[in-house]
N, C-alpha and C. Protein backbone atom coordinates (compact mmCIF):
# COMPACT_ATOMS: atom_id res chain seq x y z
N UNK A 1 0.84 -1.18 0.00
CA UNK A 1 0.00 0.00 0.00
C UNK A 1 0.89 1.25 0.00
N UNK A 2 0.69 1.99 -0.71
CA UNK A 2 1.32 3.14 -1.08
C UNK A 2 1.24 4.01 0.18
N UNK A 3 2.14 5.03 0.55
CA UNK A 3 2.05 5.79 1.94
C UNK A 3 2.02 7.22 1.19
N UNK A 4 1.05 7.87 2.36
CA UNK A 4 0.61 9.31 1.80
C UNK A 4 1.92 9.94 1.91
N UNK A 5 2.05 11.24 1.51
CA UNK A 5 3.64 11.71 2.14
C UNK A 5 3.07 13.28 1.34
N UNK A 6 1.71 13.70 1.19
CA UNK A 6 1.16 14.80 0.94
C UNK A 6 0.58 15.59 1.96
N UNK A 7 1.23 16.96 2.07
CA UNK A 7 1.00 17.64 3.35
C UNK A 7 -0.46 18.07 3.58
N UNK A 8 -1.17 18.49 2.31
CA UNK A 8 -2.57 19.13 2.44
C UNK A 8 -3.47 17.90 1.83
N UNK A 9 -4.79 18.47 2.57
CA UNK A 9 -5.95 16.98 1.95
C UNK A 9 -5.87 17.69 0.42
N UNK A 10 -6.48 16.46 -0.04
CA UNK A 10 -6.49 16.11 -1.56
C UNK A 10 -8.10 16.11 -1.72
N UNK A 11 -8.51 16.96 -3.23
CA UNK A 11 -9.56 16.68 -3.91
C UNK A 11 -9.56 15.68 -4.80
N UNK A 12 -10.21 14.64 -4.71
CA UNK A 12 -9.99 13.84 -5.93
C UNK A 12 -11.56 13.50 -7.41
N UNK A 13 -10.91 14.11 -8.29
CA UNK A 13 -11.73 14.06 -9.51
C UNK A 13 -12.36 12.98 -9.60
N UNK A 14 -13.35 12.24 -9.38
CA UNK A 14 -13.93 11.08 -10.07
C UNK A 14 -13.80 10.93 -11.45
N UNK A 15 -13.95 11.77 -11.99
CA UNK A 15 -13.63 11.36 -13.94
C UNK A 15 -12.48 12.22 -14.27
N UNK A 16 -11.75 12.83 -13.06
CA UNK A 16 -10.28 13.89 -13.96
C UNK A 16 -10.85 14.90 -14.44
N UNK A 17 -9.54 15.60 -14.34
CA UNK A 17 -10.29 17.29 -14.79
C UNK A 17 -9.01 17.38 -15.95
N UNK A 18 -9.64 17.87 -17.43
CA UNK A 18 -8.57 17.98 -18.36
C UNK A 18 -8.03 19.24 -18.18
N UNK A 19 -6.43 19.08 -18.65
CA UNK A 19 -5.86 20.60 -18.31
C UNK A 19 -4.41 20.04 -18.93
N UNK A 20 -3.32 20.72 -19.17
CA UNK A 20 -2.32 20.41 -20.34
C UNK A 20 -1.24 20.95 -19.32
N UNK A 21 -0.01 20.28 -19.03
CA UNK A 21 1.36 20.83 -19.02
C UNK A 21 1.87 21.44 -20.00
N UNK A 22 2.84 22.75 -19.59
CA UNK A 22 3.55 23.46 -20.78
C UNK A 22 4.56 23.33 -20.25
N UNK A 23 5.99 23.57 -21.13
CA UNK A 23 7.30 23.86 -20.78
C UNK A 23 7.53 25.42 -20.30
N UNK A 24 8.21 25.63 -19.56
CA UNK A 24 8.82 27.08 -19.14
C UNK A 24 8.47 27.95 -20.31
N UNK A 25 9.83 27.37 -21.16
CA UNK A 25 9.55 28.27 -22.67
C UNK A 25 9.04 28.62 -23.73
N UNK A 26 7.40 27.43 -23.40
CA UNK A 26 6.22 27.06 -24.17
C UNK A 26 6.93 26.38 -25.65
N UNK A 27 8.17 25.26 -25.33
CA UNK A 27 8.81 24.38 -26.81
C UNK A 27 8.03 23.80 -26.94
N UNK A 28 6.88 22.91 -25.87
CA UNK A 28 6.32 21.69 -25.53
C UNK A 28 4.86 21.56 -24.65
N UNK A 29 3.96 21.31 -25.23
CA UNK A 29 2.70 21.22 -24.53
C UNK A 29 1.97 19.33 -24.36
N UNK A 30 1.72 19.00 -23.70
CA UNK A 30 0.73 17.78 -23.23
C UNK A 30 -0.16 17.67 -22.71
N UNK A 31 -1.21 17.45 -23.32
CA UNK A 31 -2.34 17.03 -22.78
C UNK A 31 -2.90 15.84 -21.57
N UNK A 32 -3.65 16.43 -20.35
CA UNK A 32 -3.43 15.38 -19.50
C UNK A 32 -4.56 15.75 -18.23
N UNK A 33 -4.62 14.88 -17.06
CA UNK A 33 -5.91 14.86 -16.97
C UNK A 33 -5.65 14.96 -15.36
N UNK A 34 -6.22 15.68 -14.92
CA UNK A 34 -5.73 16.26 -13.26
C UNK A 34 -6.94 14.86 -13.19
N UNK A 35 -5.95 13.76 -12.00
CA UNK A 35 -6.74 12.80 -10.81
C UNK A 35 -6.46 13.45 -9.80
N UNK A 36 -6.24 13.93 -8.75
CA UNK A 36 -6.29 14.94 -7.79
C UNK A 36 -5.28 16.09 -7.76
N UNK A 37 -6.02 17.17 -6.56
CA UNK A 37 -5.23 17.98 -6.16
C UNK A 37 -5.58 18.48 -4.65
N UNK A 38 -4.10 19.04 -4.18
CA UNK A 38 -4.15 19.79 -2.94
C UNK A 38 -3.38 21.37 -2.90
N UNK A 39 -3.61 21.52 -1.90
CA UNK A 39 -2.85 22.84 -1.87
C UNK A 39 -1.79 23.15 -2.13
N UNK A 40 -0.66 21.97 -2.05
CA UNK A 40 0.79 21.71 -2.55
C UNK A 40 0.87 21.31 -3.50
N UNK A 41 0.25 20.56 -4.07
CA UNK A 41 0.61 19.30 -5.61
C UNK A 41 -0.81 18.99 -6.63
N UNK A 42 -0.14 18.04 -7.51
CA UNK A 42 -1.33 17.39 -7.96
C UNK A 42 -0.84 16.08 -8.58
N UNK A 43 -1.95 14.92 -9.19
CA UNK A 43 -1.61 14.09 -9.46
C UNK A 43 -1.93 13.92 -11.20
N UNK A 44 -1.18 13.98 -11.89
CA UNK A 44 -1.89 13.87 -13.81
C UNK A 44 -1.14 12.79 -13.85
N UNK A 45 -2.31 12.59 -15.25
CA UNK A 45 -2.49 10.80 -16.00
C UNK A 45 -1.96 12.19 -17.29
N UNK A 46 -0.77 11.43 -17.61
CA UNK A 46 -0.47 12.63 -19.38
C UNK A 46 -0.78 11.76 -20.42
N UNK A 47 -1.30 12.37 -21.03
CA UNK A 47 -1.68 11.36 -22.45
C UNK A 47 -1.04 11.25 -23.22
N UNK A 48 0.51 11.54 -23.48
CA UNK A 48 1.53 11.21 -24.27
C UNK A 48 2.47 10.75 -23.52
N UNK A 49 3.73 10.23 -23.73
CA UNK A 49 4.99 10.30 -23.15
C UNK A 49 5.50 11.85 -23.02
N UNK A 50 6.16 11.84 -21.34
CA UNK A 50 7.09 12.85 -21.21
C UNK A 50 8.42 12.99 -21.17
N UNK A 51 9.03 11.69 -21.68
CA UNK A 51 10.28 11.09 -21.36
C UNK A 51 11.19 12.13 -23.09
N UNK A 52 12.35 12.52 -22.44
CA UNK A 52 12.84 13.76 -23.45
C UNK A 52 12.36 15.07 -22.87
N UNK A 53 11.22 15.45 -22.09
CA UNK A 53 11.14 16.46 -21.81
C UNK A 53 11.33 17.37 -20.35
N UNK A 54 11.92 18.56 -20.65
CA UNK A 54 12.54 19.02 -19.34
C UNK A 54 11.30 19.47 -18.28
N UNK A 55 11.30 18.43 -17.15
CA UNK A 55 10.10 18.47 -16.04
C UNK A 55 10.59 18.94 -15.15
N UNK A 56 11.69 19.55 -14.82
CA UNK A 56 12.00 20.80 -13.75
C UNK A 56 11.55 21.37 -13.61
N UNK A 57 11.30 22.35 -14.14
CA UNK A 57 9.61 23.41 -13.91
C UNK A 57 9.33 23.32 -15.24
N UNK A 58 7.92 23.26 -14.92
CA UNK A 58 7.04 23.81 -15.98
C UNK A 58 5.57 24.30 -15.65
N UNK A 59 4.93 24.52 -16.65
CA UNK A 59 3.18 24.85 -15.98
C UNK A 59 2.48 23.99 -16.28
N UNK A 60 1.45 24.05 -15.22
CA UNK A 60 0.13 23.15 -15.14
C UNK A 60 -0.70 24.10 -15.34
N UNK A 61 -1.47 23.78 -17.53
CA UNK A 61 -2.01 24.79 -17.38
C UNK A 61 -3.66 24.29 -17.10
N UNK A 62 -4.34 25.17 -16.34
CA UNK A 62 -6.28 24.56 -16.36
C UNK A 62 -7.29 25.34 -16.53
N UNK A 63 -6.99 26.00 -17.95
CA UNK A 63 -7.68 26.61 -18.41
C UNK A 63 -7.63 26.48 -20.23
N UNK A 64 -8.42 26.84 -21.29
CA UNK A 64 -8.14 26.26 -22.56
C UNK A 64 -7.62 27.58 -22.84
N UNK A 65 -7.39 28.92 -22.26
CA UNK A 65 -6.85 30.00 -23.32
C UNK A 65 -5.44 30.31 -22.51
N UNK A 66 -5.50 29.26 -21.23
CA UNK A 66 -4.28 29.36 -20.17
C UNK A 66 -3.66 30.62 -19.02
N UNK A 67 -5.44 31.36 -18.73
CA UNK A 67 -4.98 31.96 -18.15
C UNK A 67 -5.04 31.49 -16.66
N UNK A 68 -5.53 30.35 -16.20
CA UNK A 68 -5.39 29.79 -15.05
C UNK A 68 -4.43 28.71 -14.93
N UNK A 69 -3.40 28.54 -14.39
CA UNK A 69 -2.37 27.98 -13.93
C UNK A 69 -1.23 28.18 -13.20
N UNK A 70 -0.82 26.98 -12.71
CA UNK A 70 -0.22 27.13 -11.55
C UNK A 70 1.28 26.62 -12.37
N UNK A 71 2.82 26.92 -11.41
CA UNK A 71 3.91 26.79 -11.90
C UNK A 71 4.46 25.26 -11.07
N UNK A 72 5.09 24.31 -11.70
CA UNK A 72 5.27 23.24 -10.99
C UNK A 72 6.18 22.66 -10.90
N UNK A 73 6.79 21.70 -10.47
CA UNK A 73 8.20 20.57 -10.50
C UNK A 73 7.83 19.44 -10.49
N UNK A 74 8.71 18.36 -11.14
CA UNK A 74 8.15 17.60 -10.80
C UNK A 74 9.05 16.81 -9.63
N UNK A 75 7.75 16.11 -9.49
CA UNK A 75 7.80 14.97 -7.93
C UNK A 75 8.35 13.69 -8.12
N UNK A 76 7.54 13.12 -9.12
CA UNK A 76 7.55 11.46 -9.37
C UNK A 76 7.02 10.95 -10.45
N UNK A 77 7.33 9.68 -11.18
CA UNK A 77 6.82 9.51 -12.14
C UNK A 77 6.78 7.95 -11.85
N UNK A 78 5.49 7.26 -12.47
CA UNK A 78 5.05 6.35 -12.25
C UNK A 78 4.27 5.73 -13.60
N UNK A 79 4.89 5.46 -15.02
CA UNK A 79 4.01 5.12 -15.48
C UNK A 79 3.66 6.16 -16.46
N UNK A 80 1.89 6.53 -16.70
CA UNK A 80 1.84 7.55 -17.32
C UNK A 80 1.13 8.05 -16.67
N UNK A 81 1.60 8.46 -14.72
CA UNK A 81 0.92 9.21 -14.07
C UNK A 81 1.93 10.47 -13.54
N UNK A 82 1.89 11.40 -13.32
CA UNK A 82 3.10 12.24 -12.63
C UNK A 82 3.04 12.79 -11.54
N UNK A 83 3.88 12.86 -10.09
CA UNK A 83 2.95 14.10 -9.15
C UNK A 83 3.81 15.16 -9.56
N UNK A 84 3.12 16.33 -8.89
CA UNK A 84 3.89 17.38 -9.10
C UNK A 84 3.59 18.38 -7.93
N UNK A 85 4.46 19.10 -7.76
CA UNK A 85 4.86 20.14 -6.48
C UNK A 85 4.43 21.41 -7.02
N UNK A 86 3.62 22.37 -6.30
CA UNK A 86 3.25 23.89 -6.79
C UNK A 86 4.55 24.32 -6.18
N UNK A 87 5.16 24.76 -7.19
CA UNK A 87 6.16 26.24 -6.64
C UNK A 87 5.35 27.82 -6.10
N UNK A 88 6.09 28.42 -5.37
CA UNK A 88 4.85 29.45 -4.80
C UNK A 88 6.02 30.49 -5.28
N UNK A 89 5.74 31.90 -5.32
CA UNK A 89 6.83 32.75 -5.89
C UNK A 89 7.89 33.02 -5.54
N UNK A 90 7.98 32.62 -3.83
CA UNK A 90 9.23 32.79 -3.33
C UNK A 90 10.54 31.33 -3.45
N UNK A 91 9.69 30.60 -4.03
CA UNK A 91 10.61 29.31 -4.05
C UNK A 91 11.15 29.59 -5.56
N UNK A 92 10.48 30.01 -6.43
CA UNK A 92 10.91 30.64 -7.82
C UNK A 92 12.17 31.50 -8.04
N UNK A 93 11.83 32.60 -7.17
CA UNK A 93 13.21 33.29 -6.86
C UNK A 93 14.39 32.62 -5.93
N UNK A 94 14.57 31.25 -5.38
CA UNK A 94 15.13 30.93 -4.75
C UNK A 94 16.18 29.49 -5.92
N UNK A 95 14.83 29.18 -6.87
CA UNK A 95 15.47 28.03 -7.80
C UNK A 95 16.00 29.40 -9.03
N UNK A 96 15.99 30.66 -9.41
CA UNK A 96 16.77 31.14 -9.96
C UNK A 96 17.85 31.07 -9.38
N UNK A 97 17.97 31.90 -8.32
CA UNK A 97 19.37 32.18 -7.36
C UNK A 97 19.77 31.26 -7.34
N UNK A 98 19.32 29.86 -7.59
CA UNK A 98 20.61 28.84 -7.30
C UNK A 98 20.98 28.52 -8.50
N UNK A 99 20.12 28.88 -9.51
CA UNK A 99 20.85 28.49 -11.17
C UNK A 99 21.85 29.54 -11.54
N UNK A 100 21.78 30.97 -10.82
CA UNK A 100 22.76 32.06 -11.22
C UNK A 100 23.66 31.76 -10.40
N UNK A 101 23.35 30.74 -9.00
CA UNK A 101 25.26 30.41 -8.56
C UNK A 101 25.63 29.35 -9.38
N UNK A 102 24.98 28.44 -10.00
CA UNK A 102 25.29 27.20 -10.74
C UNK A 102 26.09 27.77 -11.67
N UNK A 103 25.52 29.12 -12.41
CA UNK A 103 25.98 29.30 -13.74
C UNK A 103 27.21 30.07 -13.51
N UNK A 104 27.38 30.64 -12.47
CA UNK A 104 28.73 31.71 -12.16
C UNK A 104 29.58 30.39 -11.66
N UNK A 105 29.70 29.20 -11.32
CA UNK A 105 30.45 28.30 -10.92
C UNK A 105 31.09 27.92 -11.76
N UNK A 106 30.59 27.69 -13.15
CA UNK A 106 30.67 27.12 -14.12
C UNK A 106 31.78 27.50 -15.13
């Protein structure tokens, strides 16, 4: 049996809620189907392969003209299910700052 390890309760979709991942730099979009969410994460079934594509951040978008969405990482991959982590804005400015020490290291 799988162990929870999700901090906030979870809504869970009975039939999924459709809504599409994008890449950062919008190279790459997928279509895919929110099975739950919480205040931290969520859980998508993607309807393509994501394997080749960069899942460090990207958006979860849930809206069709994309103005509702949230920014994400990913968690885990299982299959053709994914979790994923909401970044909030201050963790955003914190995964730059560590790519501008990465890149001054370099």
């Amino acid at each position: 049996m799988a162990v929870e390890r999700r901090k906030g309760e979870r809504v869970v979709f009975e039939r999924g809620f459709p809504a599409h991942i994008m890449g950062i730099d919008g190279t790459w979009r997928r279509a895919c189907i929110m099975e739950d969410i919480s205040e931290t994460g969520a859980k998508l079934t993607v309807a393509s392969s994501v394997e080749g594509l960069h899942l460090k951040e990207f958006f979860l978008l849930l809206s069709s003209t994309g103005l509702a969405y949230r920014r994400c990482e990913l968690a885990w991959v299982n299959g053709d299910q994914i979790g994923v982590n909401f970044l909030k804005p201050s963790e955003k400015k914190k995964i730059a700052a560590r790519r501008r020490e990465n890149q001054d290291a370099v």
